[in-house]
C-alpha atoms as a PDB file:
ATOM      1  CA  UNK A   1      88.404 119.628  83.243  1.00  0.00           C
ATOM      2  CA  UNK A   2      86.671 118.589  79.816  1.00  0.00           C
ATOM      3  CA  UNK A   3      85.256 121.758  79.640  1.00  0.00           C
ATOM      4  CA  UNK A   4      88.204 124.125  80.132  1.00  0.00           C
ATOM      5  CA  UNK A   5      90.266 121.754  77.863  1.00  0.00           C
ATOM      6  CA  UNK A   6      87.619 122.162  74.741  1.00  0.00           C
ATOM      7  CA  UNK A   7      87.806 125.987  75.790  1.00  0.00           C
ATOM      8  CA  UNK A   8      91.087 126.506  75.944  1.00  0.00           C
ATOM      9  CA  UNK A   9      90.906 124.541  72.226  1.00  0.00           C
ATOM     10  CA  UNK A  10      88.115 126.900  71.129  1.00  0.00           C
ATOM     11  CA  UNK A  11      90.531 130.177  71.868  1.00  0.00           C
ATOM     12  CA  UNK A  12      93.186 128.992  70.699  1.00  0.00           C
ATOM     13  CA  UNK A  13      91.882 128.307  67.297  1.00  0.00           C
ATOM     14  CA  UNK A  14      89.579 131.586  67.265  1.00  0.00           C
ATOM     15  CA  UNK A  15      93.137 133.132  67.958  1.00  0.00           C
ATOM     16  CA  UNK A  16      95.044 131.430  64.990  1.00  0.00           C
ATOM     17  CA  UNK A  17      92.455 133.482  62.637  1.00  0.00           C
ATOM     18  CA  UNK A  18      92.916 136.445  63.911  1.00  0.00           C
ATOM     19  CA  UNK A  19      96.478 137.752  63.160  1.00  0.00           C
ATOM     20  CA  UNK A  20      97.754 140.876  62.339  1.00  0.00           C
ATOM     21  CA  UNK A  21      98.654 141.627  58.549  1.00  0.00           C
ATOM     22  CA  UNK A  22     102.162 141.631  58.023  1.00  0.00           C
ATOM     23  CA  UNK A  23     103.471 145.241  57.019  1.00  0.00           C
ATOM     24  CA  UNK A  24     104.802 145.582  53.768  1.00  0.00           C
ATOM     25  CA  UNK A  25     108.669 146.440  52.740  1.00  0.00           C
ATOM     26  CA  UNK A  26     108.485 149.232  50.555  1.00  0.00           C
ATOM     27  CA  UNK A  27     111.831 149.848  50.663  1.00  0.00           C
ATOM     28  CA  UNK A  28     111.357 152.943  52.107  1.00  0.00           C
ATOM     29  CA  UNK A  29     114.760 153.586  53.201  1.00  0.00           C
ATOM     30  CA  UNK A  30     115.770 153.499  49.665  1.00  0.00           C
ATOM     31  CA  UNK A  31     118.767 151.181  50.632  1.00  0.00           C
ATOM     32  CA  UNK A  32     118.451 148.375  48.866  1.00  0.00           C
ATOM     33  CA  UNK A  33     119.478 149.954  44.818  1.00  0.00           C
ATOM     34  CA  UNK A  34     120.278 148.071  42.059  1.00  0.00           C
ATOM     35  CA  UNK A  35     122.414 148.877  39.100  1.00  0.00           C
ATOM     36  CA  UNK A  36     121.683 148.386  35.653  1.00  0.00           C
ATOM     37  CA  UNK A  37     123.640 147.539  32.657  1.00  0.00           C
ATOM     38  CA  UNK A  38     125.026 150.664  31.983  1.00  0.00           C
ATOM     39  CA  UNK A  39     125.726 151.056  35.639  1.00  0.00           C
ATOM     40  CA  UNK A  40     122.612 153.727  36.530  1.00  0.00           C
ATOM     41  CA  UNK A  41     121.654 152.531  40.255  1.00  0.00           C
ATOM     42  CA  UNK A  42     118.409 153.619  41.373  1.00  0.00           C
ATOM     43  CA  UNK A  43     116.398 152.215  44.267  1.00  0.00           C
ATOM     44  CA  UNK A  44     115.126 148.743  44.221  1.00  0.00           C
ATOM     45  CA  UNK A  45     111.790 147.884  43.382  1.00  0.00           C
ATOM     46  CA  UNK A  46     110.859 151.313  42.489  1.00  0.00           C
ATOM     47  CA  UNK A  47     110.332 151.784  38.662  1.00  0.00           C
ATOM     48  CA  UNK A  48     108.560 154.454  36.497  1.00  0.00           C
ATOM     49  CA  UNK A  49     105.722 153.593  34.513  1.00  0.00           C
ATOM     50  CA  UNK A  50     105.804 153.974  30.842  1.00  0.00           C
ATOM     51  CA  UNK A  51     103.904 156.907  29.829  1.00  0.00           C
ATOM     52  CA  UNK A  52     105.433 159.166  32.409  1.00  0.00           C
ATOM     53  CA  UNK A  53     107.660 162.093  30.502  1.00  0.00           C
ATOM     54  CA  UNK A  54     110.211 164.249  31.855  1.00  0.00           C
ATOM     55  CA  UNK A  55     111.276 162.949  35.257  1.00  0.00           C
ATOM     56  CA  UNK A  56     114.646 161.248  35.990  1.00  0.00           C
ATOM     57  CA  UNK A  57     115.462 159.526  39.341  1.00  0.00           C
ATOM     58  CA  UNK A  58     118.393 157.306  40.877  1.00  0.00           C
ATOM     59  CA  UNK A  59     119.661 156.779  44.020  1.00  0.00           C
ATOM     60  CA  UNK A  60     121.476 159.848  46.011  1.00  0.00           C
ATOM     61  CA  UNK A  61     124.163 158.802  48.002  1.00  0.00           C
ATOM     62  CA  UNK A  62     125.075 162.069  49.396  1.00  0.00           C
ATOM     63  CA  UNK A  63     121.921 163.751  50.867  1.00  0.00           C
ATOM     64  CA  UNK A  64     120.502 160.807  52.597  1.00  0.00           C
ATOM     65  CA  UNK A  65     118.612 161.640  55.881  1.00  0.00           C
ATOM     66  CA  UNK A  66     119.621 158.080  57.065  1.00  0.00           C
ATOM     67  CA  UNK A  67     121.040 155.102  56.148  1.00  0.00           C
ATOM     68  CA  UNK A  68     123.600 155.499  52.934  1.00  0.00           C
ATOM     69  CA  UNK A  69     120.739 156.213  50.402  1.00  0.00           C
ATOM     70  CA  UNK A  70     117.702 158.235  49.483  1.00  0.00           C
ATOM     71  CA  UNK A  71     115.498 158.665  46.395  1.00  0.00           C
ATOM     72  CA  UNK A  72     116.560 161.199  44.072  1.00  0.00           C
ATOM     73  CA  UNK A  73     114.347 163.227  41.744  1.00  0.00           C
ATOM     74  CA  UNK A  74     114.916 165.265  38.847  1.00  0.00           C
ATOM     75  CA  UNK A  75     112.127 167.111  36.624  1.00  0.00           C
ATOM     76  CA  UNK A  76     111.517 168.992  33.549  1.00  0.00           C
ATOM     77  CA  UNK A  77     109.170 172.551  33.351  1.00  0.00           C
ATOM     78  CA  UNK A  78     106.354 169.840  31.790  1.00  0.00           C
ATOM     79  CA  UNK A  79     106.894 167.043  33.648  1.00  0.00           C
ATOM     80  CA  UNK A  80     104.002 164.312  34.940  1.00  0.00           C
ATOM     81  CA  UNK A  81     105.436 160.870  36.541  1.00  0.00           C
ATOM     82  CA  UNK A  82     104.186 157.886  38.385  1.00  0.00           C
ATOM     83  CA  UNK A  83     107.229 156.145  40.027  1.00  0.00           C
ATOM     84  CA  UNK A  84     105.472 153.266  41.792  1.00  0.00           C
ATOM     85  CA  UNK A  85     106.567 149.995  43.847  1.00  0.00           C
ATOM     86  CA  UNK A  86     106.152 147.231  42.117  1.00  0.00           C
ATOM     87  CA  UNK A  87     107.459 144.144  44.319  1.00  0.00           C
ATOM     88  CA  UNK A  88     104.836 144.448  47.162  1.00  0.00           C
ATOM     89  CA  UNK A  89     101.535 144.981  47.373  1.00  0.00           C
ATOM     90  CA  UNK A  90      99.297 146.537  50.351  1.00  0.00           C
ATOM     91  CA  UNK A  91      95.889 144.746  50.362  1.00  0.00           C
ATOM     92  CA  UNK A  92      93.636 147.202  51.277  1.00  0.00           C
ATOM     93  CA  UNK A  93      89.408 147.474  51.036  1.00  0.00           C
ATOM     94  CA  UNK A  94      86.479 150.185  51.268  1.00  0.00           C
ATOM     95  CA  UNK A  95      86.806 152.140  54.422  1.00  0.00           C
ATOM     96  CA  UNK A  96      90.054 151.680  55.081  1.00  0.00           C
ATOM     97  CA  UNK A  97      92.895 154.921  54.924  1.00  0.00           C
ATOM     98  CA  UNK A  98      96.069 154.541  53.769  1.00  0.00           C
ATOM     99  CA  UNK A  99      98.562 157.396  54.939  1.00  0.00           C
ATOM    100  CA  UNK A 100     102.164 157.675  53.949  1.00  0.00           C
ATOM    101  CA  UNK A 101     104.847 159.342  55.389  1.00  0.00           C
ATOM    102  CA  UNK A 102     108.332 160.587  53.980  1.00  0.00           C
ATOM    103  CA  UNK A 103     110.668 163.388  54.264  1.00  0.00           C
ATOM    104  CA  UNK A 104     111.495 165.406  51.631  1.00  0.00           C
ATOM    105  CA  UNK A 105     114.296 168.136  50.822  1.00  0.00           C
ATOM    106  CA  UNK A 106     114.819 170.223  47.556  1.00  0.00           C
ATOM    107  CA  UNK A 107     112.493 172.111  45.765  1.00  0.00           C
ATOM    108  CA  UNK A 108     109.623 170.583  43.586  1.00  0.00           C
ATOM    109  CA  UNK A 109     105.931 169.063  43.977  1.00  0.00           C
ATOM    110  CA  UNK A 110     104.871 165.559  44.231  1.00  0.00           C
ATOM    111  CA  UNK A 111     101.773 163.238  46.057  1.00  0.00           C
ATOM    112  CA  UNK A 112     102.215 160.070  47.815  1.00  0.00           C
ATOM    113  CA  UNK A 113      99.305 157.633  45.830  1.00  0.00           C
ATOM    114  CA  UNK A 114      99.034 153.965  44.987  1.00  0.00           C
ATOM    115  CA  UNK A 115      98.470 152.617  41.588  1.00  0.00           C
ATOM    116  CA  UNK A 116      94.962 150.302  42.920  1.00  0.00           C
ATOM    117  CA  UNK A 117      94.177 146.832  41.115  1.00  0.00           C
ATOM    118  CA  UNK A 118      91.393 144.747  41.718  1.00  0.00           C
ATOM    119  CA  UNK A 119      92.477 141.931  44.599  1.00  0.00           C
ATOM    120  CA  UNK A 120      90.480 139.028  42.197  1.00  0.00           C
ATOM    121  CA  UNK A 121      92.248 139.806  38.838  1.00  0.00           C
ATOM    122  CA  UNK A 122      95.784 140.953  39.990  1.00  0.00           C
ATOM    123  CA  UNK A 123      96.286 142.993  36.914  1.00  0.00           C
ATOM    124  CA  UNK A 124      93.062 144.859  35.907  1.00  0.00           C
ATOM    125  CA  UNK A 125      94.404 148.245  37.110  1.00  0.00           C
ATOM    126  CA  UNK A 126      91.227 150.283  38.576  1.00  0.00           C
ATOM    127  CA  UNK A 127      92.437 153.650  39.789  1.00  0.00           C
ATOM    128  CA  UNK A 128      95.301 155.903  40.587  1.00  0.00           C
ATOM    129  CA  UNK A 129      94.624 156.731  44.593  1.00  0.00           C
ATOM    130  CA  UNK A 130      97.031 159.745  45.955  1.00  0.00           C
ATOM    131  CA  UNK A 131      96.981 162.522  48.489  1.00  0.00           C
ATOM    132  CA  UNK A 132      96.894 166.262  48.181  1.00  0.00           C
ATOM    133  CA  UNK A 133      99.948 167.585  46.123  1.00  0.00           C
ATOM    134  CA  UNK A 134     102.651 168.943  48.260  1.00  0.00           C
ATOM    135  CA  UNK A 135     105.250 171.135  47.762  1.00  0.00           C
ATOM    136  CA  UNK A 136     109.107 170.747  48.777  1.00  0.00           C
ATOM    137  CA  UNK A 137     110.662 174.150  49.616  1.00  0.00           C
ATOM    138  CA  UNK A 138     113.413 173.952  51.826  1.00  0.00           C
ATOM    139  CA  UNK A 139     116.515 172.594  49.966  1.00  0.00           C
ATOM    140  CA  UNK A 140     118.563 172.071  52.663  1.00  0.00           C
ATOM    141  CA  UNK A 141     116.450 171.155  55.507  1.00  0.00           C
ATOM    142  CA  UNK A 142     114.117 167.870  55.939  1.00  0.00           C
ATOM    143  CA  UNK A 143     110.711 168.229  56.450  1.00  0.00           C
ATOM    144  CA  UNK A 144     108.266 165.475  57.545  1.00  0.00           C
ATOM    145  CA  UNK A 145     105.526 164.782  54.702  1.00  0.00           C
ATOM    146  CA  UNK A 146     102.019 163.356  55.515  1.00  0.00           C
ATOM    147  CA  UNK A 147      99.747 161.924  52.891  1.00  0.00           C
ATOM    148  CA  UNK A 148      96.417 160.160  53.838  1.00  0.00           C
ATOM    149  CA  UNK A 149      94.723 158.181  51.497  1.00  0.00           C
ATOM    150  CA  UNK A 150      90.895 157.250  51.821  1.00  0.00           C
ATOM    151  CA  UNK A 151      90.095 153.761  50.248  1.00  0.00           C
ATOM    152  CA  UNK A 152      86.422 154.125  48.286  1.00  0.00           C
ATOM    153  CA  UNK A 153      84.358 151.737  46.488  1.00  0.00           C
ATOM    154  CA  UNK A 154      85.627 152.059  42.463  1.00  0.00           C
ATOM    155  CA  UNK A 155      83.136 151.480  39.545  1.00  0.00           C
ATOM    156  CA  UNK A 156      85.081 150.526  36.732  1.00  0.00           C
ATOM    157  CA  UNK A 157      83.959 148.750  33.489  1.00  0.00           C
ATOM    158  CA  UNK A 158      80.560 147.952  35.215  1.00  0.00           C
ATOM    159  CA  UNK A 159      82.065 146.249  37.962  1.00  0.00           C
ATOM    160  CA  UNK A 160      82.298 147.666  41.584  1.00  0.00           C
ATOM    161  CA  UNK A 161      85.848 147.004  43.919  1.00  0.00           C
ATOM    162  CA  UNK A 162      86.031 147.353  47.327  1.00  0.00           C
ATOM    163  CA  UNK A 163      89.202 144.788  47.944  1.00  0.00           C
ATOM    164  CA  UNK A 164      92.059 146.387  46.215  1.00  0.00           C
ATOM    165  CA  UNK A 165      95.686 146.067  45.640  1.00  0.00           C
ATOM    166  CA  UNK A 166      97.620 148.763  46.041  1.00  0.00           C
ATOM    167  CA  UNK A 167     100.987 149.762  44.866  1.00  0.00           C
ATOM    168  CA  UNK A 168     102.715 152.827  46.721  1.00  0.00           C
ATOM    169  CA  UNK A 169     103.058 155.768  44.130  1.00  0.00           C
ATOM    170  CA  UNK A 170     105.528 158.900  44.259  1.00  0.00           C
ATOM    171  CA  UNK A 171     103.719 161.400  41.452  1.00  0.00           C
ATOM    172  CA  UNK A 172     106.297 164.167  40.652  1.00  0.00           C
ATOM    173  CA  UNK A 173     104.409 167.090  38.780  1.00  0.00           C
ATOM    174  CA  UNK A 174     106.270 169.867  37.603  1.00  0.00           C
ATOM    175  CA  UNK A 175     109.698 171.311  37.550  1.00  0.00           C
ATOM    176  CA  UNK A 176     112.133 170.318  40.387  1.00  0.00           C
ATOM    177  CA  UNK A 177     114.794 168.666  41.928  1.00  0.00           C
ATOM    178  CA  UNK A 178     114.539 167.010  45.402  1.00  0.00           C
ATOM    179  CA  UNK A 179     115.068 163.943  47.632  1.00  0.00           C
ATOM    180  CA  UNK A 180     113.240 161.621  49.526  1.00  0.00           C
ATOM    181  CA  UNK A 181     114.069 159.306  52.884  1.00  0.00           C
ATOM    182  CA  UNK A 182     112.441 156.970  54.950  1.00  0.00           C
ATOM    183  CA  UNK A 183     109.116 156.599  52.999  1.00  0.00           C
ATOM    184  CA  UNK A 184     106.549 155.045  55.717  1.00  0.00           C
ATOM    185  CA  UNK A 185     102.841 153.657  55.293  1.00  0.00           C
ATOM    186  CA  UNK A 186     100.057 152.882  58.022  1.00  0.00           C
ATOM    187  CA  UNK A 187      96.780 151.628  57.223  1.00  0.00           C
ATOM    188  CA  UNK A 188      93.924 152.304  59.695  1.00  0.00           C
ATOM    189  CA  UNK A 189      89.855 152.189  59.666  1.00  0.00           C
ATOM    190  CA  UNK A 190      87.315 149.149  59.464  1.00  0.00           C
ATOM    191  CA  UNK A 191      85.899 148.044  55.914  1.00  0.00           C
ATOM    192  CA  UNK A 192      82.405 148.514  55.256  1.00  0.00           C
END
């Protein structure tokens, strides 16, 4: 009886270490938006980093795929934009592949990436992660886009990362005008 007792003890406490990361709310859905002073509402969380140039996005009410809202972008001829997530963070490490998913109607080109920082000092930025550039043809129809993302060691500043932070990415490119819906991630694979 002693014996089962301390194993049942032993299992349960191996099992209380070994949970399941929680998945992240990205907000995919785009419908949680936020207005701002001068009344522009524009999905929440989502923001575009400073040195981006020519790309405008909100919140589209009308050409959701689901839900009341999508993610609505507009782009010059010369345009180049990072429009990441700021208020979560996927952990992620060396070996590991991030893949997003979203659907996408319009016309224009854009990558699903992450903006990585090192997991030990939450704001040294180290790289700018994304899949192969895509292309959104159909304006009227949704299409299902697929982005996967392999996590590799980083040398930056003499220092190698293999735990990173990542912040989900949408990098517009180019002249367009389309809409995104029901942005996804997965992460899958073992770290080295």
């Amino acid at each position: 009886m002693k014996c089962a007792i301390i194993l049942s003890a032993a299992v349960f406490a191996g099992m209380a270490f070994v949970q399941a990361e929680e998945p992240v709310d990205l907000n995919g859905s785009f419908e949680k938006c936020r207005a701002d002073s001068k009344g522009f509402v524009a999905p929440e969380g989502w923001v575009k980093d400073k040195q981006s140039k020519g790309v405008k996005f909100s919140a589209a009410t009308e050409e959701a795929r689901t839900g009341k809202f999508a993610f609505y972008a507009e782009a010059e001829e010369r345009s180049l934009a990072h429009i990441y997530y700021r208020n979560a963070v996927i952990n992620a490490q060396a070996g590991e592949t991030v893949t997003f998913t979203v659907y996408g109607k319009g016309s224009g080109t854009f990558q699903m990436g992450a903006i990585a920082y090192s997991d030990e000092e939450k704001s040294r930025f180290v790289c700018t992660l994304a899949g192969k550039q895509q292309k959104i043809t159909d304006g009227e129809n949704w299409k299902k886009f697929t982005f996967s993302i392999p996590v590799v060691k980083r040398k930056r500043n003499g220092r190698e990362y293999t735990k990173l932070q990542l912040r989900p990415a949408i990098i517009i490119r180019g002249a367009g005008e389309f809409v995104l819906d029901d942005l996804t991630y997965e992460k899958r694979g073992t770290a080295e």
